[in-house]
ModelCIF file with pLDDT and N, C-alpha, C, O atoms, coordinates in Angstrom:
data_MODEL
#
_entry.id   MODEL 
#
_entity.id                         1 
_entity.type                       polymer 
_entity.pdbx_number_of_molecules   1 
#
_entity_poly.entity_id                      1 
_entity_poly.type                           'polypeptide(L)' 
_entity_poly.nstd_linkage                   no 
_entity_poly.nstd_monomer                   no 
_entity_poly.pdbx_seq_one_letter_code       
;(UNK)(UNK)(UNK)(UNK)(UNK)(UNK)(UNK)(UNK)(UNK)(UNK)(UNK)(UNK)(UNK)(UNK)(UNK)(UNK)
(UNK)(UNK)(UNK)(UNK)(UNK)(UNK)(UNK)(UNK)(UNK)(UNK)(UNK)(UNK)(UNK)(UNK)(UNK)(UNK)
(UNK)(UNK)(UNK)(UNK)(UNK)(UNK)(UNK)(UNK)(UNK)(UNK)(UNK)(UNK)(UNK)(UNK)(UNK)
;
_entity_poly.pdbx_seq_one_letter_code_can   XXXXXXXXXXXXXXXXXXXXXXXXXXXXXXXXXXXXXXXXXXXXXXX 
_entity_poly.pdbx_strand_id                 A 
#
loop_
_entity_poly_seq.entity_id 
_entity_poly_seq.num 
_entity_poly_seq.mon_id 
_entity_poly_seq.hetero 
1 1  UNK n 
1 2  UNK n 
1 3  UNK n 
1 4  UNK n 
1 5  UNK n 
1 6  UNK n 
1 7  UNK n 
1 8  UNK n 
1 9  UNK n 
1 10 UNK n 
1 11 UNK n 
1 12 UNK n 
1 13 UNK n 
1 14 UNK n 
1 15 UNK n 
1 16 UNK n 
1 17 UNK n 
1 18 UNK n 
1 19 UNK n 
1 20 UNK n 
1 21 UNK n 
1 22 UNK n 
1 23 UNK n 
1 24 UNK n 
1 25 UNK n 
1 26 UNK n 
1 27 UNK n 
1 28 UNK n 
1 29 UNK n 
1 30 UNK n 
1 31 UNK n 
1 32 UNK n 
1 33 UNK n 
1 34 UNK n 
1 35 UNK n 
1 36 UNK n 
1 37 UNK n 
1 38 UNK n 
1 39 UNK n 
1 40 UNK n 
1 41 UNK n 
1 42 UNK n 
1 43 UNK n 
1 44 UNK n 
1 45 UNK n 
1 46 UNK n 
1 47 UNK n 
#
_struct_asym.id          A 
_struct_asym.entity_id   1 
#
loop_
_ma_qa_metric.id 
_ma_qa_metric.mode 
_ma_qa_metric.name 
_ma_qa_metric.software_group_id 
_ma_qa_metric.type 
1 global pLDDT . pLDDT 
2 local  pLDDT . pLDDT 
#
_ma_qa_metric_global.metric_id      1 
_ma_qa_metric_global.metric_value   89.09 
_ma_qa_metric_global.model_id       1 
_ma_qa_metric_global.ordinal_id     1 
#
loop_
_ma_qa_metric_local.label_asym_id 
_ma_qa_metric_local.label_comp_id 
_ma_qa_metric_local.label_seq_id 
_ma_qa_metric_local.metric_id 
_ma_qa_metric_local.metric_value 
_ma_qa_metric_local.model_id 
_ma_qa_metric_local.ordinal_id 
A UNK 1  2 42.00 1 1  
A UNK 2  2 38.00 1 2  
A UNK 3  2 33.00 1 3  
A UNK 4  2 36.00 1 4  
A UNK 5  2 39.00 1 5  
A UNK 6  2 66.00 1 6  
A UNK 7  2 81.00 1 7  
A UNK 8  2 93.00 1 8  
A UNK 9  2 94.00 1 9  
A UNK 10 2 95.00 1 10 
A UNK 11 2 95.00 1 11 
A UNK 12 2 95.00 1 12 
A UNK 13 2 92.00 1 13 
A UNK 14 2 92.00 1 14 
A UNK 15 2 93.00 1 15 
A UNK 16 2 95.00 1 16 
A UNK 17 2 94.00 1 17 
A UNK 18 2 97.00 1 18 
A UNK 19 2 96.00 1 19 
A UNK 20 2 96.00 1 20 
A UNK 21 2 96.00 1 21 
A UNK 22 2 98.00 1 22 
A UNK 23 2 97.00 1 23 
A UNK 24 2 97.00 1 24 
A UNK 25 2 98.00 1 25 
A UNK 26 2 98.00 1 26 
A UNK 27 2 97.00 1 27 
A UNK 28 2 97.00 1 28 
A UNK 29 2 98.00 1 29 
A UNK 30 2 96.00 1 30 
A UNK 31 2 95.00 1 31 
A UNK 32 2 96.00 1 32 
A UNK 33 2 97.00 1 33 
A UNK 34 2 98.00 1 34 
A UNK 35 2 97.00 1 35 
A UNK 36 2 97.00 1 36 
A UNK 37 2 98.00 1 37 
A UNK 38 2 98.00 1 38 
A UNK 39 2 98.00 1 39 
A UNK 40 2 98.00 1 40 
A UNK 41 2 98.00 1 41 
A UNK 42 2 98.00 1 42 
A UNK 43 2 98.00 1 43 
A UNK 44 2 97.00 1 44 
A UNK 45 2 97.00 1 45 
A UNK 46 2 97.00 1 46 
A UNK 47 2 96.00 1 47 
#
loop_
_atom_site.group_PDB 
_atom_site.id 
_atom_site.type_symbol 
_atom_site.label_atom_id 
_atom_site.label_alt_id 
_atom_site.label_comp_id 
_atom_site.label_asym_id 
_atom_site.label_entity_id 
_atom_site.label_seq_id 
_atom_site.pdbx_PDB_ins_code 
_atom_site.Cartn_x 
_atom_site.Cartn_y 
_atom_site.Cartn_z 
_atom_site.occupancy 
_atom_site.B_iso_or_equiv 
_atom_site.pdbx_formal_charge 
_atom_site.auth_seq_id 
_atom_site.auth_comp_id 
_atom_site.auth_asym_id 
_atom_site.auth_atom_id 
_atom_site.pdbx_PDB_model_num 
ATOM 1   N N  . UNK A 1 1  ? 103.760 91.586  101.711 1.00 42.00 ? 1  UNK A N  1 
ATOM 2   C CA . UNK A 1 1  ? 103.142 91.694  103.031 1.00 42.00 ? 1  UNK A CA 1 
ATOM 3   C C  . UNK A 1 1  ? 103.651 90.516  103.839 1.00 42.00 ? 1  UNK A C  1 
ATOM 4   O O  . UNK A 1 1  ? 103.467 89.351  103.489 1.00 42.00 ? 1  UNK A O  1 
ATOM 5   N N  . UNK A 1 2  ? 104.218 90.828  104.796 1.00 38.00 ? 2  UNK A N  1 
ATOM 6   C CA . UNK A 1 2  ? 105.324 89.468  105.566 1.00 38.00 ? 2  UNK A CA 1 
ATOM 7   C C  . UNK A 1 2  ? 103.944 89.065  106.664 1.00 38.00 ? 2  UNK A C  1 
ATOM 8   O O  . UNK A 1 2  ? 103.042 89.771  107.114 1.00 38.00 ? 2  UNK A O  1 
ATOM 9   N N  . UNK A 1 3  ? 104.270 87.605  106.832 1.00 33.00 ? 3  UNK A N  1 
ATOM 10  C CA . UNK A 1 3  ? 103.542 87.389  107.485 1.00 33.00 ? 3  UNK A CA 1 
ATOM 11  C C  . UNK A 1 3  ? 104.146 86.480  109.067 1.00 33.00 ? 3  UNK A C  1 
ATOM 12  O O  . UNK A 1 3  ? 105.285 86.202  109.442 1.00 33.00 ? 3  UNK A O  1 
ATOM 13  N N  . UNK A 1 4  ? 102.855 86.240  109.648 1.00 36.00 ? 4  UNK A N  1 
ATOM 14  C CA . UNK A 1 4  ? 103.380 85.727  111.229 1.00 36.00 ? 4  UNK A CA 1 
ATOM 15  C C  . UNK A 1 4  ? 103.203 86.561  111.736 1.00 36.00 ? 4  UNK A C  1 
ATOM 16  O O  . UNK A 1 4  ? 102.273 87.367  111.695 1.00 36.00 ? 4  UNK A O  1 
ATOM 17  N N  . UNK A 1 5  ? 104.528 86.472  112.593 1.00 39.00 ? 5  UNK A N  1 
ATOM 18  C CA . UNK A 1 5  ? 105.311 87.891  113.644 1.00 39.00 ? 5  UNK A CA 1 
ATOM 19  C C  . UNK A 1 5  ? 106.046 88.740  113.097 1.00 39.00 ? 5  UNK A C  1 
ATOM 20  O O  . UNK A 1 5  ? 106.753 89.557  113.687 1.00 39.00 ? 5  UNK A O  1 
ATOM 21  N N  . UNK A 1 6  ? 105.848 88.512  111.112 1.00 66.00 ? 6  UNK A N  1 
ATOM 22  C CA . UNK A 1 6  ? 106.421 89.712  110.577 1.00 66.00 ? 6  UNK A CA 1 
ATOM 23  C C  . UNK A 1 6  ? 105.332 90.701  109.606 1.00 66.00 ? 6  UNK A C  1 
ATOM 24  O O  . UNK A 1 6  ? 105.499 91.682  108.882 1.00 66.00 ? 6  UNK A O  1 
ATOM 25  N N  . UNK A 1 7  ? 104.181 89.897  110.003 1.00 81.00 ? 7  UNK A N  1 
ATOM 26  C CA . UNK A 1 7  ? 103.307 90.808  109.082 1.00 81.00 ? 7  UNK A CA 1 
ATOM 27  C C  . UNK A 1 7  ? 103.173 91.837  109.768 1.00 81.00 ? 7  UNK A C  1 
ATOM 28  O O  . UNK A 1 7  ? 102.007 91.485  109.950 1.00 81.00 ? 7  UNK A O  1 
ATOM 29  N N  . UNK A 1 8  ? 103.251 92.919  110.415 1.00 93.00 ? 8  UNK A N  1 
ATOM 30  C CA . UNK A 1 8  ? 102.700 94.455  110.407 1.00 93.00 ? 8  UNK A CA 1 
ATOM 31  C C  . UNK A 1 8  ? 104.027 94.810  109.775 1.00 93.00 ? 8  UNK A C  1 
ATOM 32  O O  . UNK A 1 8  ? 104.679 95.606  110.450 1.00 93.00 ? 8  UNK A O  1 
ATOM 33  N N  . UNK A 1 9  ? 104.584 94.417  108.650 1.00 94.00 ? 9  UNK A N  1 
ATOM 34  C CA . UNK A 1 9  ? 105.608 95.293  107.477 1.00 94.00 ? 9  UNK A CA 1 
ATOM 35  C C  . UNK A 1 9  ? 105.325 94.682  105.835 1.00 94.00 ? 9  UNK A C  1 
ATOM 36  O O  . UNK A 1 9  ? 105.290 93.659  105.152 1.00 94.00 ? 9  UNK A O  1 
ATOM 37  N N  . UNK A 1 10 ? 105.167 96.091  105.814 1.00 95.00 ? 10 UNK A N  1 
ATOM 38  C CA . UNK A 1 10 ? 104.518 95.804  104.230 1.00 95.00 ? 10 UNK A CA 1 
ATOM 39  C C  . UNK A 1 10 ? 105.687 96.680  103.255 1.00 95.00 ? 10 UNK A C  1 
ATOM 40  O O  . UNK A 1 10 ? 106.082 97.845  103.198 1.00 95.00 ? 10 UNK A O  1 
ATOM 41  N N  . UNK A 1 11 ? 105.997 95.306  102.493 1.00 95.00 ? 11 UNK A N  1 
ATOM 42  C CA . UNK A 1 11 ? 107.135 96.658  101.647 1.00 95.00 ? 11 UNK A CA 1 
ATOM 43  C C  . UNK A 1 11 ? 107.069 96.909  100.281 1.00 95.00 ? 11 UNK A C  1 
ATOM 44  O O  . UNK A 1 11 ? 107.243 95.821  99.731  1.00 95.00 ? 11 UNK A O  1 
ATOM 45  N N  . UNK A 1 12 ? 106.927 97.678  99.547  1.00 95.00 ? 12 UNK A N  1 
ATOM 46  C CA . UNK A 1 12 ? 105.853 98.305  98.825  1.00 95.00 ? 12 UNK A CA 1 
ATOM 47  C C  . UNK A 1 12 ? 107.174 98.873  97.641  1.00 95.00 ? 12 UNK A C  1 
ATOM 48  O O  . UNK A 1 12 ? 107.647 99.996  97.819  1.00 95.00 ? 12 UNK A O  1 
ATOM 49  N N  . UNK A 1 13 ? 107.834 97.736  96.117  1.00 92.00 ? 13 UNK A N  1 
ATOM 50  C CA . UNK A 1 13 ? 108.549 97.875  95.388  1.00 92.00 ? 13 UNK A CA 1 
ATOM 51  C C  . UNK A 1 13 ? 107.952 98.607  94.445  1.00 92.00 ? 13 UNK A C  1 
ATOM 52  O O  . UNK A 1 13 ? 108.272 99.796  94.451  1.00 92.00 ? 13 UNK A O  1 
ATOM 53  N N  . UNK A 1 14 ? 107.165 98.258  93.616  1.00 92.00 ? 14 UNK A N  1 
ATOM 54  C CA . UNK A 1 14 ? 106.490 99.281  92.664  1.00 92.00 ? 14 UNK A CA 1 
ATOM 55  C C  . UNK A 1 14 ? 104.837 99.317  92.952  1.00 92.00 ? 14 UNK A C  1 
ATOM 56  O O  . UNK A 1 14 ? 104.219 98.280  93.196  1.00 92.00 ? 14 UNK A O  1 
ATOM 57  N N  . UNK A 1 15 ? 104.282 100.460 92.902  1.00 93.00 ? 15 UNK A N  1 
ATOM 58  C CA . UNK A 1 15 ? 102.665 100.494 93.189  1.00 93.00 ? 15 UNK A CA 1 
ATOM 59  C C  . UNK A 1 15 ? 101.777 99.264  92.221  1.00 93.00 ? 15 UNK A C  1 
ATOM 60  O O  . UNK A 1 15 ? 101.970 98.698  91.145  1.00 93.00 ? 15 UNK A O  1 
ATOM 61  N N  . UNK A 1 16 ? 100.996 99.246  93.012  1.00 95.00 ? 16 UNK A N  1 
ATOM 62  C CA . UNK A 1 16 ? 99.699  97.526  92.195  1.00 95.00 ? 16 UNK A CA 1 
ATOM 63  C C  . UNK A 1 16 ? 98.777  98.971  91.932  1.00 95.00 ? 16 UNK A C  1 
ATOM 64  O O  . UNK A 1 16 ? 98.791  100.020 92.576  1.00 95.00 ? 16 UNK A O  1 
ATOM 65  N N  . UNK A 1 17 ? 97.778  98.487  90.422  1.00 94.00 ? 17 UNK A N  1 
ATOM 66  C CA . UNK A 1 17 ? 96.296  99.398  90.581  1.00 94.00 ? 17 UNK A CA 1 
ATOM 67  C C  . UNK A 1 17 ? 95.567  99.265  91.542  1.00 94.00 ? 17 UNK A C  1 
ATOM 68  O O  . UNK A 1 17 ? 95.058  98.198  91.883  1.00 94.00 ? 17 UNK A O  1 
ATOM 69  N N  . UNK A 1 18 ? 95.439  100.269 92.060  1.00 97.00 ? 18 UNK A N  1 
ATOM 70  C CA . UNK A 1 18 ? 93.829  100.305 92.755  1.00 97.00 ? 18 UNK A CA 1 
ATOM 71  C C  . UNK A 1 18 ? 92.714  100.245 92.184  1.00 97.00 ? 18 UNK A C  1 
ATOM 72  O O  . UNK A 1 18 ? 92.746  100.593 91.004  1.00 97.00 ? 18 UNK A O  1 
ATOM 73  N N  . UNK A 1 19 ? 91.784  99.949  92.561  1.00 96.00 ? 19 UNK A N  1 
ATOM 74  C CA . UNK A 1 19 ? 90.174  100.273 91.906  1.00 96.00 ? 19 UNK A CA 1 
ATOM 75  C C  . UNK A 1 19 ? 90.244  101.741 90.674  1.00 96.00 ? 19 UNK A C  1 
ATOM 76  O O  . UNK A 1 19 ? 90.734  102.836 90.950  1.00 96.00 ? 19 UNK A O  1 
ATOM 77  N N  . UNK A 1 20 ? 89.755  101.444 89.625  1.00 96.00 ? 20 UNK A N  1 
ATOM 78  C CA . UNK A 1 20 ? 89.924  102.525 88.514  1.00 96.00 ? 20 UNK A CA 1 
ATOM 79  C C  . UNK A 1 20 ? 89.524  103.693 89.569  1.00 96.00 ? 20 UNK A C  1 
ATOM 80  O O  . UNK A 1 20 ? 90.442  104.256 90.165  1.00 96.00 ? 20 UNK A O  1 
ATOM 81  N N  . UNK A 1 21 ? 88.081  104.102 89.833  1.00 96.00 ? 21 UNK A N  1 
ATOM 82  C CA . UNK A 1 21 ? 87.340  105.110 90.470  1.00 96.00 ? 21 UNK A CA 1 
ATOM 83  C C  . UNK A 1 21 ? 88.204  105.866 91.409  1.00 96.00 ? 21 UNK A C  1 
ATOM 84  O O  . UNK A 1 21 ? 88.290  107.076 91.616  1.00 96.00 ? 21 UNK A O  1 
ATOM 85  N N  . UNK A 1 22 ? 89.013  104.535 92.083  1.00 98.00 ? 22 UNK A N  1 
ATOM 86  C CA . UNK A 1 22 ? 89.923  105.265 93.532  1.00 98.00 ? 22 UNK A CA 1 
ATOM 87  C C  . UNK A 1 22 ? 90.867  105.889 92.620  1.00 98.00 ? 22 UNK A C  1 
ATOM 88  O O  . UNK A 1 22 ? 91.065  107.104 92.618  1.00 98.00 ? 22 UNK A O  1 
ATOM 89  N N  . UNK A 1 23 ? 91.645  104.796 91.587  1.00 97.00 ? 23 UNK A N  1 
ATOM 90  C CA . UNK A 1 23 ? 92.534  105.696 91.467  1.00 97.00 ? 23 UNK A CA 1 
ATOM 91  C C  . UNK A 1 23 ? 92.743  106.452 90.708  1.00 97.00 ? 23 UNK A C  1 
ATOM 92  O O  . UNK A 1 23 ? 93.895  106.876 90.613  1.00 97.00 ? 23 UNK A O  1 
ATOM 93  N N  . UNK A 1 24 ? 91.958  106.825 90.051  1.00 97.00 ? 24 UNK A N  1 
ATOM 94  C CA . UNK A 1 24 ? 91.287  108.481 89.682  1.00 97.00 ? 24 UNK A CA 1 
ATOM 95  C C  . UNK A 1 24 ? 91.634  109.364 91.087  1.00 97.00 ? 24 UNK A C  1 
ATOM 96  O O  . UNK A 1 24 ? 92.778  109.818 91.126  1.00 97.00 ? 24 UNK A O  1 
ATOM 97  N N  . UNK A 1 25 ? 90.766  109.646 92.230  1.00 98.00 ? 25 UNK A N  1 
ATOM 98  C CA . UNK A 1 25 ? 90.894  110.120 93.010  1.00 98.00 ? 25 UNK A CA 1 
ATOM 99  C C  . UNK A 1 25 ? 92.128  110.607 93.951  1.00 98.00 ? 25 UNK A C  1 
ATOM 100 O O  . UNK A 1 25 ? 92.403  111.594 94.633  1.00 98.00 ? 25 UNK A O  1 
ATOM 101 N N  . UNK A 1 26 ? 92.699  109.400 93.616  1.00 98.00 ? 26 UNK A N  1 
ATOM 102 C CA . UNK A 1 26 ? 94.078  109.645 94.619  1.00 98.00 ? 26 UNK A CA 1 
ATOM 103 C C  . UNK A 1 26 ? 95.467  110.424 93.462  1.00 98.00 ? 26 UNK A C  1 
ATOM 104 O O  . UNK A 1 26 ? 96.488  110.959 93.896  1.00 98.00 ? 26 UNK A O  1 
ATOM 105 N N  . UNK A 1 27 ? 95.095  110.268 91.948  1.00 97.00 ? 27 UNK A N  1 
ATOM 106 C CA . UNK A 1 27 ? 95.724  110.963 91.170  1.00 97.00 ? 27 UNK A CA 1 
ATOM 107 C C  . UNK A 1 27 ? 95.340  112.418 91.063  1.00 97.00 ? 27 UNK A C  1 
ATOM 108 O O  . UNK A 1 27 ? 96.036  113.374 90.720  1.00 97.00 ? 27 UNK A O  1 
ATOM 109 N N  . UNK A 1 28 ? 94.153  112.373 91.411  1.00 97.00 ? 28 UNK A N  1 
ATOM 110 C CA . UNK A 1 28 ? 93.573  114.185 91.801  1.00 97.00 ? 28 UNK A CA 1 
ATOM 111 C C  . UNK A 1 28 ? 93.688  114.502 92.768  1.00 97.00 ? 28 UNK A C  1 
ATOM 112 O O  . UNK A 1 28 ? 92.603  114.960 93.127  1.00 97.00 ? 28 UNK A O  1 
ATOM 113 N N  . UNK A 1 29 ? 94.656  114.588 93.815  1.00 98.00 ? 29 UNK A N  1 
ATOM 114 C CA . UNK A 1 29 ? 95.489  115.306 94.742  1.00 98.00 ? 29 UNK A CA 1 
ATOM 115 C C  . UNK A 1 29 ? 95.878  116.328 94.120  1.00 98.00 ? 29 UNK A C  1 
ATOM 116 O O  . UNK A 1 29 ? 96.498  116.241 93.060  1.00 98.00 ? 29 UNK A O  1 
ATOM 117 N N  . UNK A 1 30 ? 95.561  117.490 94.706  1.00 96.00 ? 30 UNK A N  1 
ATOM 118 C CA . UNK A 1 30 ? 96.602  118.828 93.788  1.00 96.00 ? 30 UNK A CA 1 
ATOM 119 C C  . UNK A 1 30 ? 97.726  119.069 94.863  1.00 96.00 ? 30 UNK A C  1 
ATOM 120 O O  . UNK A 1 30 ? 97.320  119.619 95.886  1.00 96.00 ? 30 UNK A O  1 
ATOM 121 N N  . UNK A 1 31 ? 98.874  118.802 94.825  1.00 95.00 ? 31 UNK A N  1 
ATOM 122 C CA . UNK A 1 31 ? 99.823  119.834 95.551  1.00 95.00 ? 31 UNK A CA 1 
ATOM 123 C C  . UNK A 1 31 ? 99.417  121.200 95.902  1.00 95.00 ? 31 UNK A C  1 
ATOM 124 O O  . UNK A 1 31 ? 99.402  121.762 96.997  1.00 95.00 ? 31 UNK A O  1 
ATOM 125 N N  . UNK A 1 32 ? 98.993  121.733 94.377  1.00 96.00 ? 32 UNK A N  1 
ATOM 126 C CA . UNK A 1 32 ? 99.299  123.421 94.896  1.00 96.00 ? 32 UNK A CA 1 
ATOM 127 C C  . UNK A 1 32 ? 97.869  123.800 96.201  1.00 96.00 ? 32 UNK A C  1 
ATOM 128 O O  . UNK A 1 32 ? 98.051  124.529 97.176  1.00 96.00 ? 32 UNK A O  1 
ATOM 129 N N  . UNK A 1 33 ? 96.467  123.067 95.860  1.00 97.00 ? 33 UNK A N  1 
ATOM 130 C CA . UNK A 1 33 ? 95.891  123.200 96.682  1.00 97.00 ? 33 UNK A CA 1 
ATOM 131 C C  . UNK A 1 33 ? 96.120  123.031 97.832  1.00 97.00 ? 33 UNK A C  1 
ATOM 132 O O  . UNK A 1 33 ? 95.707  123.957 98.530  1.00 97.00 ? 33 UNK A O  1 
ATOM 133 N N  . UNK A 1 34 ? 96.818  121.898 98.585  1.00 98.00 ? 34 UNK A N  1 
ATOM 134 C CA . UNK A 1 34 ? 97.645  121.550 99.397  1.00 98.00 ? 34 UNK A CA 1 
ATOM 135 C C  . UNK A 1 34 ? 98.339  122.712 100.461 1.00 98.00 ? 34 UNK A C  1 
ATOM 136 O O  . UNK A 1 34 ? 98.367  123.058 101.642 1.00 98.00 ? 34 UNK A O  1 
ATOM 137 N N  . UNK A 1 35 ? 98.735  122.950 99.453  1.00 97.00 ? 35 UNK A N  1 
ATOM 138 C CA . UNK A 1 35 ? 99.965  124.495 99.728  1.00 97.00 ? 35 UNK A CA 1 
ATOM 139 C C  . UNK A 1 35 ? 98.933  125.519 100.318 1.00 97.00 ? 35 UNK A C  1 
ATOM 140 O O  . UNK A 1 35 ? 98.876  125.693 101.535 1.00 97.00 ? 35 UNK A O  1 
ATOM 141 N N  . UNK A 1 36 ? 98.280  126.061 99.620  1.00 97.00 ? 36 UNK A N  1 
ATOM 142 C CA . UNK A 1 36 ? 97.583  126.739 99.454  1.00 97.00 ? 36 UNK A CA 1 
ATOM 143 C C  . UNK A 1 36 ? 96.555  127.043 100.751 1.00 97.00 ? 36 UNK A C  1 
ATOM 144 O O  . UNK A 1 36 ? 96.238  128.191 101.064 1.00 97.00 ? 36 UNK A O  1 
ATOM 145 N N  . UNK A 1 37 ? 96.106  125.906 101.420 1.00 98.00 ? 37 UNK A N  1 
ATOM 146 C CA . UNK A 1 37 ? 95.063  125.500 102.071 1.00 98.00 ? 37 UNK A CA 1 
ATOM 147 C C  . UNK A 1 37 ? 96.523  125.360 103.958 1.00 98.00 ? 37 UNK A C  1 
ATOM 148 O O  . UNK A 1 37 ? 96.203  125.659 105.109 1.00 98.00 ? 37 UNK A O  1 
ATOM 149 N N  . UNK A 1 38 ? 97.337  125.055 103.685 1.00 98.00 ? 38 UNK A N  1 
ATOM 150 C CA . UNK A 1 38 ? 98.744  125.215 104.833 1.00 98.00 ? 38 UNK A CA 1 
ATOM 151 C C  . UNK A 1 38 ? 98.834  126.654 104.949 1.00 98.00 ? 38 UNK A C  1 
ATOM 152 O O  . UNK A 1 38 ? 98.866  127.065 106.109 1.00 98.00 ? 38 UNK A O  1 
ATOM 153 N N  . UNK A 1 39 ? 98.879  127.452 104.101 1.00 98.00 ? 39 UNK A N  1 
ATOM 154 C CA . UNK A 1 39 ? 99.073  129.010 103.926 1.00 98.00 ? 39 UNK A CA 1 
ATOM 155 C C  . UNK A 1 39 ? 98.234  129.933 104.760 1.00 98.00 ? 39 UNK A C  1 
ATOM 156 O O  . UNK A 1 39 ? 98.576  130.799 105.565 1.00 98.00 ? 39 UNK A O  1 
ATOM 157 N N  . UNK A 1 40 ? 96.772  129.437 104.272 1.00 98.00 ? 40 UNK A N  1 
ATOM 158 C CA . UNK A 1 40 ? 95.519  130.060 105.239 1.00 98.00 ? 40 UNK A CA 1 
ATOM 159 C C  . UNK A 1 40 ? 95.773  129.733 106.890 1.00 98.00 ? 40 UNK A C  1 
ATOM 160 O O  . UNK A 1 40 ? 95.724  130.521 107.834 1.00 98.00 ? 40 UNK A O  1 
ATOM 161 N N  . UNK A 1 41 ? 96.056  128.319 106.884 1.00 98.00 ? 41 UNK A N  1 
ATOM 162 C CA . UNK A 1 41 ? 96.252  128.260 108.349 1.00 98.00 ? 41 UNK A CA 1 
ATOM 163 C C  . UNK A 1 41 ? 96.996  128.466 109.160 1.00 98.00 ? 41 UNK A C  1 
ATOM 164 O O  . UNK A 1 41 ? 96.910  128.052 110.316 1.00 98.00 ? 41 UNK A O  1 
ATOM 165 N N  . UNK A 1 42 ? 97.957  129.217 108.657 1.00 98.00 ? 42 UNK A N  1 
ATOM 166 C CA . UNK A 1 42 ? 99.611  129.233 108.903 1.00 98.00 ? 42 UNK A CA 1 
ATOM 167 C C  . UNK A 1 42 ? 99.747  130.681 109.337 1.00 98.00 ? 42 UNK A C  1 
ATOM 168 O O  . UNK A 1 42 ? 100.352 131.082 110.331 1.00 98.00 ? 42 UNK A O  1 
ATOM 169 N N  . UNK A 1 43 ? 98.865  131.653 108.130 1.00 98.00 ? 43 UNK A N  1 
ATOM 170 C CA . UNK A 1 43 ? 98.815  133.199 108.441 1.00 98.00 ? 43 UNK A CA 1 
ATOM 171 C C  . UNK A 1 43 ? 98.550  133.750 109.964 1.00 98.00 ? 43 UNK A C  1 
ATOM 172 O O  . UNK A 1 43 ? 97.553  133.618 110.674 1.00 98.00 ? 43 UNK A O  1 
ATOM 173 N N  . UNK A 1 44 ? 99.715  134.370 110.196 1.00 97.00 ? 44 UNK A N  1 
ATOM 174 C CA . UNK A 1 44 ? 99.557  135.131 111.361 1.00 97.00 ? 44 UNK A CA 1 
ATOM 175 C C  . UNK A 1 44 ? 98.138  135.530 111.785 1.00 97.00 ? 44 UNK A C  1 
ATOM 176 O O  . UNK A 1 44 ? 97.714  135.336 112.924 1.00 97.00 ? 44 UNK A O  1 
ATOM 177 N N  . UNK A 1 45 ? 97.335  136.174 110.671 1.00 97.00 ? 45 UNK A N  1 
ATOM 178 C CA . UNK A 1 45 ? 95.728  136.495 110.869 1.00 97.00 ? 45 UNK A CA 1 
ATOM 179 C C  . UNK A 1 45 ? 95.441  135.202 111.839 1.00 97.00 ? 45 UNK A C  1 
ATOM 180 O O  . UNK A 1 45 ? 95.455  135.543 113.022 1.00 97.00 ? 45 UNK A O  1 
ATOM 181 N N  . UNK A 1 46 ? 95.239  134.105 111.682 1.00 97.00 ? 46 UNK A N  1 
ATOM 182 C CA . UNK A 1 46 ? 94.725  133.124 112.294 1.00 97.00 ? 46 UNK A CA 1 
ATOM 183 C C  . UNK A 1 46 ? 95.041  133.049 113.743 1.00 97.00 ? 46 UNK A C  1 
ATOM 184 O O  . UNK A 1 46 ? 94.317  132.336 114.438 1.00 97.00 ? 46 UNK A O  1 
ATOM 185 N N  . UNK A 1 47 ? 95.865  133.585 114.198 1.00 96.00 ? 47 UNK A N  1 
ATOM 186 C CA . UNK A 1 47 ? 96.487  133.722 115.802 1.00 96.00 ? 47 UNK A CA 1 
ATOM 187 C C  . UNK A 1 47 ? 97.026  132.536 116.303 1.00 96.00 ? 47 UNK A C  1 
ATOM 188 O O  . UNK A 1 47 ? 97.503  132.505 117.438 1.00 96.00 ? 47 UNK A O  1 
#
């Protein structure tokens, strides 16, 4: 995390843990739900 007039750049080599709980959560992202949930909104039905 640079700092001064260079901190708003954060550069990010290999991931740090997060909080166990979070990162549980952020590992339960499903892609296919993802997909899935773009699809419904995407269908012509929707106008």
């Amino acid at each position: 995390l640079a700092q001064g007039p260079e901190g708003d750049f954060v550069r990010v080599r290999r991931p740090e843990p997060l909080p166990p709980a979070l990162q549980v959560a952020v590992d339960g992202l499903d892609a296919a739900r993802l997909t899935r949930h773009m699809a419904f909104l995407t269908d012509p039905r929707r106008e």
